[in-house]
Protein backbone atom coordinates (compact mmCIF):
# COMPACT_ATOMS: atom_id res chain seq x y z
CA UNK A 1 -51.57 9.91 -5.26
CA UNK A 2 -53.17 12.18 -2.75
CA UNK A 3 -52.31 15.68 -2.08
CA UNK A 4 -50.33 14.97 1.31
CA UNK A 5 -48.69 12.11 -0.24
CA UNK A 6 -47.54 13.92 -3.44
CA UNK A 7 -45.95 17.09 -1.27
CA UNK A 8 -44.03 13.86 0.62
CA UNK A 9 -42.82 13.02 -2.82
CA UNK A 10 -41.63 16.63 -3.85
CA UNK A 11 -39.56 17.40 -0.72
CA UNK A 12 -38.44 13.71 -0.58
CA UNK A 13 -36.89 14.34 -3.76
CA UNK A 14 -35.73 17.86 -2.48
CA UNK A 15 -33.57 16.55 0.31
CA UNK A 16 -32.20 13.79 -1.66
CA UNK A 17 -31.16 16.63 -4.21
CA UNK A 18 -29.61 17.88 -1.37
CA UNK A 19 -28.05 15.28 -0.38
CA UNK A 20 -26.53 14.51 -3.87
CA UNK A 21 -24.97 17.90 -3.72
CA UNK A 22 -23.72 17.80 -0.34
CA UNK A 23 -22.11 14.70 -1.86
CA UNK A 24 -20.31 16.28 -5.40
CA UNK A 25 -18.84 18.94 -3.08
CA UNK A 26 -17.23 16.09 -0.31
CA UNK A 27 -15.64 14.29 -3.49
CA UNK A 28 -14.09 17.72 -4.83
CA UNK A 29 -13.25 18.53 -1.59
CA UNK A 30 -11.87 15.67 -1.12
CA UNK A 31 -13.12 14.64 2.35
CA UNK A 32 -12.02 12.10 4.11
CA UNK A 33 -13.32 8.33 3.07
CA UNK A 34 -15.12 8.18 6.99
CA UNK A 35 -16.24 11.69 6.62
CA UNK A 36 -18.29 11.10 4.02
CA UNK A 37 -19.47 7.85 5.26
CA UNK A 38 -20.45 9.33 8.07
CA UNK A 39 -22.53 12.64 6.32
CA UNK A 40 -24.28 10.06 4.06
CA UNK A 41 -25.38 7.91 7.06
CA UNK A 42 -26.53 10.75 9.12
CA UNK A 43 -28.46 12.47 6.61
CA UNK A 44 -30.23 9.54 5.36
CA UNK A 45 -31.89 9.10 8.67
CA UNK A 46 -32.43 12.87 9.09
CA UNK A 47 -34.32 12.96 5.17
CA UNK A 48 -36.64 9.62 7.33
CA UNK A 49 -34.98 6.58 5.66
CA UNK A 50 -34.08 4.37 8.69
CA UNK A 51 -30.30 2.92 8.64
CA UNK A 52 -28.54 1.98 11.47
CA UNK A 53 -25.87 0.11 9.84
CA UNK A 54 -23.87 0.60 6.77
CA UNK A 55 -21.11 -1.28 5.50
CA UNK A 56 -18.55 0.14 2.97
CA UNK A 57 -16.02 -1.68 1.07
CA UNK A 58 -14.01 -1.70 -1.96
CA UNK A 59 -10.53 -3.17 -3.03
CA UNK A 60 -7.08 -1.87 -3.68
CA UNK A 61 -4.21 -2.21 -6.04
CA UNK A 62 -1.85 -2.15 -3.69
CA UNK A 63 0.74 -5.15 -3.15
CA UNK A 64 0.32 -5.75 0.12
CA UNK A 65 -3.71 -4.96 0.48
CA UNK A 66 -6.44 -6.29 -0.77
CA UNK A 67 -9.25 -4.75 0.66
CA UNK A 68 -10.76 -2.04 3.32
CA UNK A 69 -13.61 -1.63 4.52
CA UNK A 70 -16.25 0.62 7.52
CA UNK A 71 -19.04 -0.26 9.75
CA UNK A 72 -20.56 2.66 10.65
CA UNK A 73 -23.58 2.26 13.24
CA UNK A 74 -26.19 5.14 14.01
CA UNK A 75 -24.86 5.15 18.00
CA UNK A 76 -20.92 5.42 17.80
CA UNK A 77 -20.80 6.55 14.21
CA UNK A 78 -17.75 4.97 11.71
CA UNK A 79 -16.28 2.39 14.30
CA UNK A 80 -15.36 -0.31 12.99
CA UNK A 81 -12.27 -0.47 10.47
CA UNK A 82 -10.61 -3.65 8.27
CA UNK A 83 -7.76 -3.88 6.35
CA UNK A 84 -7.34 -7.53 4.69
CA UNK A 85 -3.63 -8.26 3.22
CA UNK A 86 -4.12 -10.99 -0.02
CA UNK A 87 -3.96 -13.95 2.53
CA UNK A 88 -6.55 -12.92 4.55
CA UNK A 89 -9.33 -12.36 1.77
CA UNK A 90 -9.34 -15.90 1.17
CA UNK A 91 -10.40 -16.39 5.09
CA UNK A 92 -14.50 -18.10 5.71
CA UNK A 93 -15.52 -14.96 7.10
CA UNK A 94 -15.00 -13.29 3.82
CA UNK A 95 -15.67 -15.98 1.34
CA UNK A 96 -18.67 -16.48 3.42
CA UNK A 97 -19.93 -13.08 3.50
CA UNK A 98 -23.19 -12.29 0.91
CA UNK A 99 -20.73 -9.82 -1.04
CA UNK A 100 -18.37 -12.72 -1.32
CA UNK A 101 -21.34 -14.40 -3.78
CA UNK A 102 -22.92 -11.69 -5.40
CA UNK A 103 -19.49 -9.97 -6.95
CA UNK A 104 -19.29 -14.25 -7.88
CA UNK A 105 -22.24 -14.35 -9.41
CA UNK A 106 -22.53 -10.22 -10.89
CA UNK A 107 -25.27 -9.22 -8.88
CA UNK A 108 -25.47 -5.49 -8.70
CA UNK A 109 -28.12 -5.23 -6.01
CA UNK A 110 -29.73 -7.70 -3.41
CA UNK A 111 -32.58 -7.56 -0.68
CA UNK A 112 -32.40 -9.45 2.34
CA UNK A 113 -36.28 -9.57 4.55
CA UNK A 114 -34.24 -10.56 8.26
CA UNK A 115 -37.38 -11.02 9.84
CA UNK A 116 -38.11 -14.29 7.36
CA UNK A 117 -35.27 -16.80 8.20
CA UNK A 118 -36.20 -19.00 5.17
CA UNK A 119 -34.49 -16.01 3.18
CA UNK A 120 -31.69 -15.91 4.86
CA UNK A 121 -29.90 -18.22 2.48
CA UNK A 122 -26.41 -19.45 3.20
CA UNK A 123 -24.82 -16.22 4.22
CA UNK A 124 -26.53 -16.95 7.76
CA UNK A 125 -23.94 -16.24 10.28
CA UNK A 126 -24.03 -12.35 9.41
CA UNK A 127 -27.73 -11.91 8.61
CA UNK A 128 -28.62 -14.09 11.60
CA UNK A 129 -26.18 -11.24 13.76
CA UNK A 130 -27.78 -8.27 12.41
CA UNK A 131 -31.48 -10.22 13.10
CA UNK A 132 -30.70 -10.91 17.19
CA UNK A 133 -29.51 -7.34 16.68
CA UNK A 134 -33.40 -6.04 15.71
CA UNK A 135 -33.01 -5.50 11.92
CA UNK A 136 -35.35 -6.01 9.87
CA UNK A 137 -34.07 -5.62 5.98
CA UNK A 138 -30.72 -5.51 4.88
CA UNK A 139 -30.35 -4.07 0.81
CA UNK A 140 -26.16 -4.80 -0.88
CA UNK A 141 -25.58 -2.85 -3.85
CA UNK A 142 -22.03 -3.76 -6.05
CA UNK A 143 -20.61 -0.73 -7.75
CA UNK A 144 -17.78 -1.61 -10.21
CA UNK A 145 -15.10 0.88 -11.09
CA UNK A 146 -14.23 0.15 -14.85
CA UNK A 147 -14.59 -0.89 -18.41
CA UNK A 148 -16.52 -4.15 -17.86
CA UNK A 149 -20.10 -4.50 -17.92
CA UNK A 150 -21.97 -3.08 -14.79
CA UNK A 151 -22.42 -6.11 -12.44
CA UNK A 152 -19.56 -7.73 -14.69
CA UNK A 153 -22.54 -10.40 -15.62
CA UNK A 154 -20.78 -13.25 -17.47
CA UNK A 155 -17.18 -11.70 -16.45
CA UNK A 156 -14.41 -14.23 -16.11
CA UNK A 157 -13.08 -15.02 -12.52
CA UNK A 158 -9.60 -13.49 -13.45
CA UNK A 159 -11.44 -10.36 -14.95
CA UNK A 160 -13.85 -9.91 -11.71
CA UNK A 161 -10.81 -10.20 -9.62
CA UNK A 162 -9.02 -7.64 -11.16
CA UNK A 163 -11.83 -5.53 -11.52
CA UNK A 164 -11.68 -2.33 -8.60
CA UNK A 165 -15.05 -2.29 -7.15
CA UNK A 166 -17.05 -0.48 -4.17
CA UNK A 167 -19.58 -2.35 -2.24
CA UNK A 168 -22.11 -1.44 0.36
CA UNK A 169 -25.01 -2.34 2.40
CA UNK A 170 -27.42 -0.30 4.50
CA UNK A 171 -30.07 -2.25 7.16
CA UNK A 172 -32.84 -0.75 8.69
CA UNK A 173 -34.64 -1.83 12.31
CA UNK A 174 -37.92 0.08 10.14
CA UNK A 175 -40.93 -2.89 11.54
CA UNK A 176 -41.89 -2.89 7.58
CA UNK A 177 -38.18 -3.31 6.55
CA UNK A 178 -37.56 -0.21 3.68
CA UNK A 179 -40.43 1.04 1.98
CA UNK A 180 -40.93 1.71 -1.57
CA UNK A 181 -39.96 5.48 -1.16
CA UNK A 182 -36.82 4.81 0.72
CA UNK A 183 -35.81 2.43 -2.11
CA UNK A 184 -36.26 4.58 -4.74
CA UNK A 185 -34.35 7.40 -2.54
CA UNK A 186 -31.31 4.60 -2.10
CA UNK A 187 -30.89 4.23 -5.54
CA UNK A 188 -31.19 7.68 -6.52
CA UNK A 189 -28.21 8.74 -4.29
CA UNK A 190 -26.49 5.57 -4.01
CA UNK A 191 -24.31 5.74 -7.57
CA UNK A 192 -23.21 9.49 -6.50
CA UNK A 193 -22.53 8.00 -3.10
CA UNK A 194 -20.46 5.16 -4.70
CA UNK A 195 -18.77 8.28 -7.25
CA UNK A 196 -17.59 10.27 -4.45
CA UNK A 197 -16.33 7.43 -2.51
CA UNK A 198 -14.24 6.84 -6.35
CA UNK A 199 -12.88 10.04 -5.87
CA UNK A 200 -12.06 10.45 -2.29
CA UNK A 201 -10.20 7.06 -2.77
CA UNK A 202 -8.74 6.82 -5.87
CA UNK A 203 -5.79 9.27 -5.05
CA UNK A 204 -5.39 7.31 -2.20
CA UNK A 205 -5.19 3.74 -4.37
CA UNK A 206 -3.03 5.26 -6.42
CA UNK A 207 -0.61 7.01 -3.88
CA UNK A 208 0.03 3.40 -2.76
CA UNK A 209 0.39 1.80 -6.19
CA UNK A 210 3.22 4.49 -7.31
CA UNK A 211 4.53 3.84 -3.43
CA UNK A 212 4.70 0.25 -3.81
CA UNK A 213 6.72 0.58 -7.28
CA UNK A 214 8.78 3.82 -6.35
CA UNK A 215 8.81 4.56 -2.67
CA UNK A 216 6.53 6.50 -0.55
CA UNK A 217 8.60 10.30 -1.16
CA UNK A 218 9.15 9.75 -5.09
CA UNK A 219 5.13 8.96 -4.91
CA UNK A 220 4.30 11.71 -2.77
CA UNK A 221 6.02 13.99 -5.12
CA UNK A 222 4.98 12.74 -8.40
CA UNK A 223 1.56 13.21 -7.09
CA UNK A 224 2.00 16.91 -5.80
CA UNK A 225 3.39 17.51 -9.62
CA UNK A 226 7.09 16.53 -10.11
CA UNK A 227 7.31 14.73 -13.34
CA UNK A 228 8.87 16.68 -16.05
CA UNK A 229 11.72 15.19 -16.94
CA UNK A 230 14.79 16.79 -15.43
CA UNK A 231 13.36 18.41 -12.67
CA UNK A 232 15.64 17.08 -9.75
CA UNK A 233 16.85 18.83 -6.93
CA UNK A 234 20.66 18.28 -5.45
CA UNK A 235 19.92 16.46 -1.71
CA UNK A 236 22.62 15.34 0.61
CA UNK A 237 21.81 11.84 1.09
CA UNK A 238 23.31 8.76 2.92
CA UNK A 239 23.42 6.41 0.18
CA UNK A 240 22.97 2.68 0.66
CA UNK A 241 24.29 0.03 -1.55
CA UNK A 242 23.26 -3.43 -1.40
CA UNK A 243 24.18 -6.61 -3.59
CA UNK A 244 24.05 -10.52 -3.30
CA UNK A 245 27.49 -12.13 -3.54
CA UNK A 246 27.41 -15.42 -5.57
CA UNK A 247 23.54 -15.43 -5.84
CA UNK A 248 24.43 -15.62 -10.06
CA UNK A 249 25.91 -19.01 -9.03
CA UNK A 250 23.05 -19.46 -7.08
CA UNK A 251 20.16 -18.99 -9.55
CA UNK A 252 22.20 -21.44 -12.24
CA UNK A 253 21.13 -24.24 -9.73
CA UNK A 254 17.56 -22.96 -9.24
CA UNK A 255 14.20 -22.89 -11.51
CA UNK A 256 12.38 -19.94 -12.45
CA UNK A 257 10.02 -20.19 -9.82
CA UNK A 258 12.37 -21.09 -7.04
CA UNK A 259 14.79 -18.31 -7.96
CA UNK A 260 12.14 -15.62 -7.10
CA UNK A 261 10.75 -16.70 -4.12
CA UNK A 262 14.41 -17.01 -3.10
CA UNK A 263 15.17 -13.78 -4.44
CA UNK A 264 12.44 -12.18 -2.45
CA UNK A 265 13.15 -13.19 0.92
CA UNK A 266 16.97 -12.13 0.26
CA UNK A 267 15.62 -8.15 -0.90
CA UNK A 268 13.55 -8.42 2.14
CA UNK A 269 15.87 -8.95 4.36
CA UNK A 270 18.12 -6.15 3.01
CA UNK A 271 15.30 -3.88 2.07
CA UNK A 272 12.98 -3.95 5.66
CA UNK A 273 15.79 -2.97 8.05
CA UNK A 274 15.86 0.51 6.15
CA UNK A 275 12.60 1.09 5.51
CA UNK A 276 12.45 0.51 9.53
CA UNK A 277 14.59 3.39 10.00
CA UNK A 278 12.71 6.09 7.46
CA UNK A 279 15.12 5.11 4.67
CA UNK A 280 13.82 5.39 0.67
CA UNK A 281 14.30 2.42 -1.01
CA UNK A 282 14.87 3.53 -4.39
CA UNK A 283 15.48 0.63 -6.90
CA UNK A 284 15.74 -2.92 -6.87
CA UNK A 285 18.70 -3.85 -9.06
CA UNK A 286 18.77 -7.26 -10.30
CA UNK A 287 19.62 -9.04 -6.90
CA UNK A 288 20.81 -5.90 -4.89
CA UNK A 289 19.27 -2.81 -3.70
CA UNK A 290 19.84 1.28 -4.18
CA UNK A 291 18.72 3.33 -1.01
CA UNK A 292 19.06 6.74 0.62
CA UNK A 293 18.25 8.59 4.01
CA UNK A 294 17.64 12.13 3.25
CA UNK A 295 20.63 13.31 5.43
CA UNK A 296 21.15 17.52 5.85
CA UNK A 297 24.09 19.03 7.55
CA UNK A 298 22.36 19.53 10.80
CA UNK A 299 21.57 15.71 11.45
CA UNK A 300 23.95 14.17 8.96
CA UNK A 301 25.98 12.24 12.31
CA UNK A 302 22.82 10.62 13.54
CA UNK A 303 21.31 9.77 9.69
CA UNK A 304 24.45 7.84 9.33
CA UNK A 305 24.77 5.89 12.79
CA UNK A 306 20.81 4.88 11.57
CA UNK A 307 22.27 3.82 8.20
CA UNK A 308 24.89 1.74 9.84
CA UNK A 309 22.14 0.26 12.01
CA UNK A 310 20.17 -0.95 8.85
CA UNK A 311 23.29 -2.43 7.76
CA UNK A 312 24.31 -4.24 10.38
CA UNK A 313 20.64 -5.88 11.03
CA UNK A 314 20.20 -6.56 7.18
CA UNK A 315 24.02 -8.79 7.32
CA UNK A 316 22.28 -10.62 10.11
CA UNK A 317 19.62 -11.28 9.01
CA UNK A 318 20.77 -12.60 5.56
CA UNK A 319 23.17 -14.14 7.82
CA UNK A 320 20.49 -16.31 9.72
CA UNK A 321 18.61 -16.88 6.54
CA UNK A 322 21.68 -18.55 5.19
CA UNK A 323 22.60 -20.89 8.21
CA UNK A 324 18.57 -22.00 7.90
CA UNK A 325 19.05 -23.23 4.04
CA UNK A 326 22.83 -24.20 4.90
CA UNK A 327 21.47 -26.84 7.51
CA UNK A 328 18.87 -27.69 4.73
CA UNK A 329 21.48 -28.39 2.27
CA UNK A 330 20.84 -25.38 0.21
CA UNK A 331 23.07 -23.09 -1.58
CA UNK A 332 23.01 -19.27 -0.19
CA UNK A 333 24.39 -16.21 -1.07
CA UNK A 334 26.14 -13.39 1.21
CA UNK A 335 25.26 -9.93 1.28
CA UNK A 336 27.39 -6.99 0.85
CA UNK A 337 26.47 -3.21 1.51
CA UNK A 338 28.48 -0.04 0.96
CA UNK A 339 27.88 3.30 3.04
CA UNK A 340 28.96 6.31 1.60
CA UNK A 341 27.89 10.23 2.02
CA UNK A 342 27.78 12.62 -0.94
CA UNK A 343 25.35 15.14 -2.74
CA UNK A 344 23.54 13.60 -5.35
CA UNK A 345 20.60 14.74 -7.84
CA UNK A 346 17.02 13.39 -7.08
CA UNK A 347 14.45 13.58 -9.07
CA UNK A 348 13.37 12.36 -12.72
CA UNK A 349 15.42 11.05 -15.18
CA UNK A 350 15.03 9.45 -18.54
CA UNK A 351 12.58 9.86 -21.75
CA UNK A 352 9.32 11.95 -21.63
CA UNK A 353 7.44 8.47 -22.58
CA UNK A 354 9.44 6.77 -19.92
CA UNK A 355 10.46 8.33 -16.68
CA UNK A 356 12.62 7.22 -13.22
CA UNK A 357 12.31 8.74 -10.12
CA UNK A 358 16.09 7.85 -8.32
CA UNK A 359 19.16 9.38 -7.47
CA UNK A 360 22.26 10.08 -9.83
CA UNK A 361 25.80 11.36 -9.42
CA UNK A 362 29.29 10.77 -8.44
CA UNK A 363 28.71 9.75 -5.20
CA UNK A 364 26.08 7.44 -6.37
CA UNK A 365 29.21 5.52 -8.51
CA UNK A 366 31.07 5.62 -5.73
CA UNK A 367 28.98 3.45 -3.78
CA UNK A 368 28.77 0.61 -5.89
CA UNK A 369 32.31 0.67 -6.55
CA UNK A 370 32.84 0.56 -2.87
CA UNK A 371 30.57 -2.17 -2.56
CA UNK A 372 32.35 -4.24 -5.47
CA UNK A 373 35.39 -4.00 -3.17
CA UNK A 374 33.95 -6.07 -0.33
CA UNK A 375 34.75 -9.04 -1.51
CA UNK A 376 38.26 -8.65 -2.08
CA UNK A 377 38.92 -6.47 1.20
CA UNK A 378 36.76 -9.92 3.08
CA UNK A 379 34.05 -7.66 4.49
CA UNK A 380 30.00 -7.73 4.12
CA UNK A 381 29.90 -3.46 5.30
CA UNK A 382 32.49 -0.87 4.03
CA UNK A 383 31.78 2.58 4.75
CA UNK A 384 33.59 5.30 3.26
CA UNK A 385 36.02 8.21 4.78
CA UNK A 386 33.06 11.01 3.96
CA UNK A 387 30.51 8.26 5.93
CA UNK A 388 32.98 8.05 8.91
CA UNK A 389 33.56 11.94 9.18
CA UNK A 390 29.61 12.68 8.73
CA UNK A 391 29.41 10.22 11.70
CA UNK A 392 31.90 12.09 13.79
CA UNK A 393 33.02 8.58 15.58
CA UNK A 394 34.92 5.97 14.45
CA UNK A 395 33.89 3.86 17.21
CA UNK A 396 32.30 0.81 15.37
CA UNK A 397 34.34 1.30 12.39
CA UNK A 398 37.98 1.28 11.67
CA UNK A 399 39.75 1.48 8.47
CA UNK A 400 40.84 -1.15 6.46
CA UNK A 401 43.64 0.94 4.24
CA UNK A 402 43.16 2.70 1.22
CA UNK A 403 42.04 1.39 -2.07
CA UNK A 404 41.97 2.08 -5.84
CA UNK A 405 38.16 1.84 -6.75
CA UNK A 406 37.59 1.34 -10.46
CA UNK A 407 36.87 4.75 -12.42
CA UNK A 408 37.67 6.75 -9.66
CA UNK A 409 40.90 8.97 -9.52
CA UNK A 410 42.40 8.51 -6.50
CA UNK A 411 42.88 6.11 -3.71
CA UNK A 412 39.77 5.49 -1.39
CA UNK A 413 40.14 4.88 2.59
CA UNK A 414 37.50 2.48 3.73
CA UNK A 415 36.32 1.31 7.24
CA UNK A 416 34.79 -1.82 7.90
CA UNK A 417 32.87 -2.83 11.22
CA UNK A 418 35.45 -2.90 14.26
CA UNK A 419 33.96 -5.99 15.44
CA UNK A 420 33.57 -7.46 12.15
CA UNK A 421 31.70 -11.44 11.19
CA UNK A 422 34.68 -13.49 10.54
């Protein structure tokens, strides 16, 4: 190696030292996942190694997503986003892109010459795209986040699927495609790359896991540090209480299988019309729902005519769901909801091995006992007295006597809907 070559090598290695560091402080920083796309990009092409595309992607553990993913393009920067539910990853385009194969077949790291079309192999449509487009060498790399082996070689399908994983491409319009020294560069800074893309993300993945399983606010504050056990704080909350009548007789008629998918589309029509309306759903009980909308004194009136709204669109649209599998010949189930105002205690409850993030008090019994009373009073919505004086107006609600609700001293006044479903 010559003199002039050898000082290349030496402050080659400087700036990618650089870079790496740049890098460790964006992932304890915490910058954003297209920030640091976008800094690793640029400075690439600043230390000479040509991109002027690079694709990011990894997937999620999240219920409804599968995967994300960034194009970001030396001219307009990170531009391109996707988000692909479970449905949608099975699509051609991305069971036909080269990623789709090589997390198949546990390659961790691929070249691509675009400028040689016999290479192009059967991933054509993309590589044939970013040829027209002037590019001459595209190079994948496979990062998996886990336990199994590092390109999961000899992993079974179930385990590769399950396995969280980053992927990523760079291509160059460089006439000689990437040279040795920007190779070696690549895979120098690469796994940090991949590392601080782990941690930028990871909180992010898991924000929407405890989300998916607890509700966005409990996740938000088990995250920020709420999780000894009895730390709760007393809220005044609009409590909303959901449950399937007959759906027991139902399920006796119905195989395992059946009887969730059935069961799902029931919860979500109960469960979407609050979330809708900023609602927490905060337990799924068997075939019935607990929720809340965080109601203080200052906007308890209009927290409660929302409330009333979810309730009224969730009866109709159980209501439509059962005239579709009535017509079909199907049995169905009717829902019932009770409304009901009260302070309550949020926060953790339970064993320090085993912890629940809901609501708990009086006025928490009070609203299934209320709801247990729909059938008998023949209505699918009873508020109660402390609902209807938080709402100020009894205008779509009028009472429907007083009642003796089980374990509570007293008799209750309840209001149904004035214009109530016969």
């Amino acid at each position: 190696m010559g003199e002039e070559d050898a000082n290349h090598s030496v402050e080659t290695r400087k700036t990618a030292a650089e870079l790496i560091g740049w890098l460790a402080d964006a992932g304890l920083r915490n910058l954003p996942f297209e920030q640091i796309v976008d800094g690793f990009s640029r400075r690439l092409n600043e230390m000479g190694v040509s991109v002027v595309r690079t694709f990011v992607g990894m997937n999620t553990l999240h219920s409804m997503l599968r995967a994300r993913s960034l194009i970001w393009d030396r001219m307009s920067g990170p531009s391109v986003k996707y988000e692909l539910d479970h449905e949608r990853f099975n699509d051609p385009f991305v069971q036909q892109s080269p990623f789709a194969r090589i997390l198949r077949e546990g390659i961790g790291e691929e070249r691509r010459r675009l400028t040689d079309r016999g290479s192009l192999g059967e991933e054509t449509a993309l590589f044939e795209e970013l040829r027209s487009a002037g590019m001459t060498e595209w190079f994948g790399v496979v990062f998996p986040f886990g336990d199994l082996s590092p390109h999961l070689r000899g992993a079974s399908e179930t385990a590769r699927k399950d396995q969280l994983w980053l992927v990523c491409s760079l291509t160059t319009d460089q006439a000689e495609g990437y040279r040795n020294a920007d190779l070696a560069t690549l895979r120098q800074v690469l796994p940090v790359f991949a590392v601080t893309i782990k941690a930028a993300t990871m909180r992010s993945i898991g924000q929407g896991l405890l989300a998916a399983y607890l509700g966005n606010d409990p996740a938000n504050r088990v995250l920020s540090g709420t999780v000894l056990r009895g730390e709760v704080q007393a809220i005044e909350a609009v409590l909303f209480y959901a449950d399937l009548r007959g759906f027991t007789e139902l399920a006796d008629t119905m195989s395992g299988e059946d009887l969730l998918a059935t069961l799902d589309v029931y919860l979500d029509c109960m469960a979407r019309p609050v979330v809708a309306r900023g609602g927490e759903i905060l337990k799924f009980m068997g075939d019935g729902l607990l929720a809340a909308f965080d109601a203080n004194y200052a906007n308890r009136a209009e927290v409660c005519a929302t409330a009333l709204d979810a309730a009224e669109e969730a009866v109709a649209s159980v209501d439509t769901l059962n005239a579709t599998r009535q017509a079909a010949g199907q049995r169905f189930a009717e829902l019932d909801i009770a409304l009901h105002v009260g302070e309550v205690l949020y926060g953790n409850v339970g064993i320090d091995e085993r912890l629940d993030f809901t609501v708990i008090g009086p006025a928490v019994n009070e609203a299934s006992r209320i709801e247990l009373m729909c059938k008998s009073v023949g209505q699918n919505i009873l508020a109660s007295a402390q609902f209807v004086q938080a709402r100020r107006s009894r205008d779509r609600l009028v009472s429907v006597g007083r009642h003796q609700l089980r374990g509570v001293r007293g008799e209750t006044e309840l209001f149904a809907l004035v214009r109530a479903r016969p």
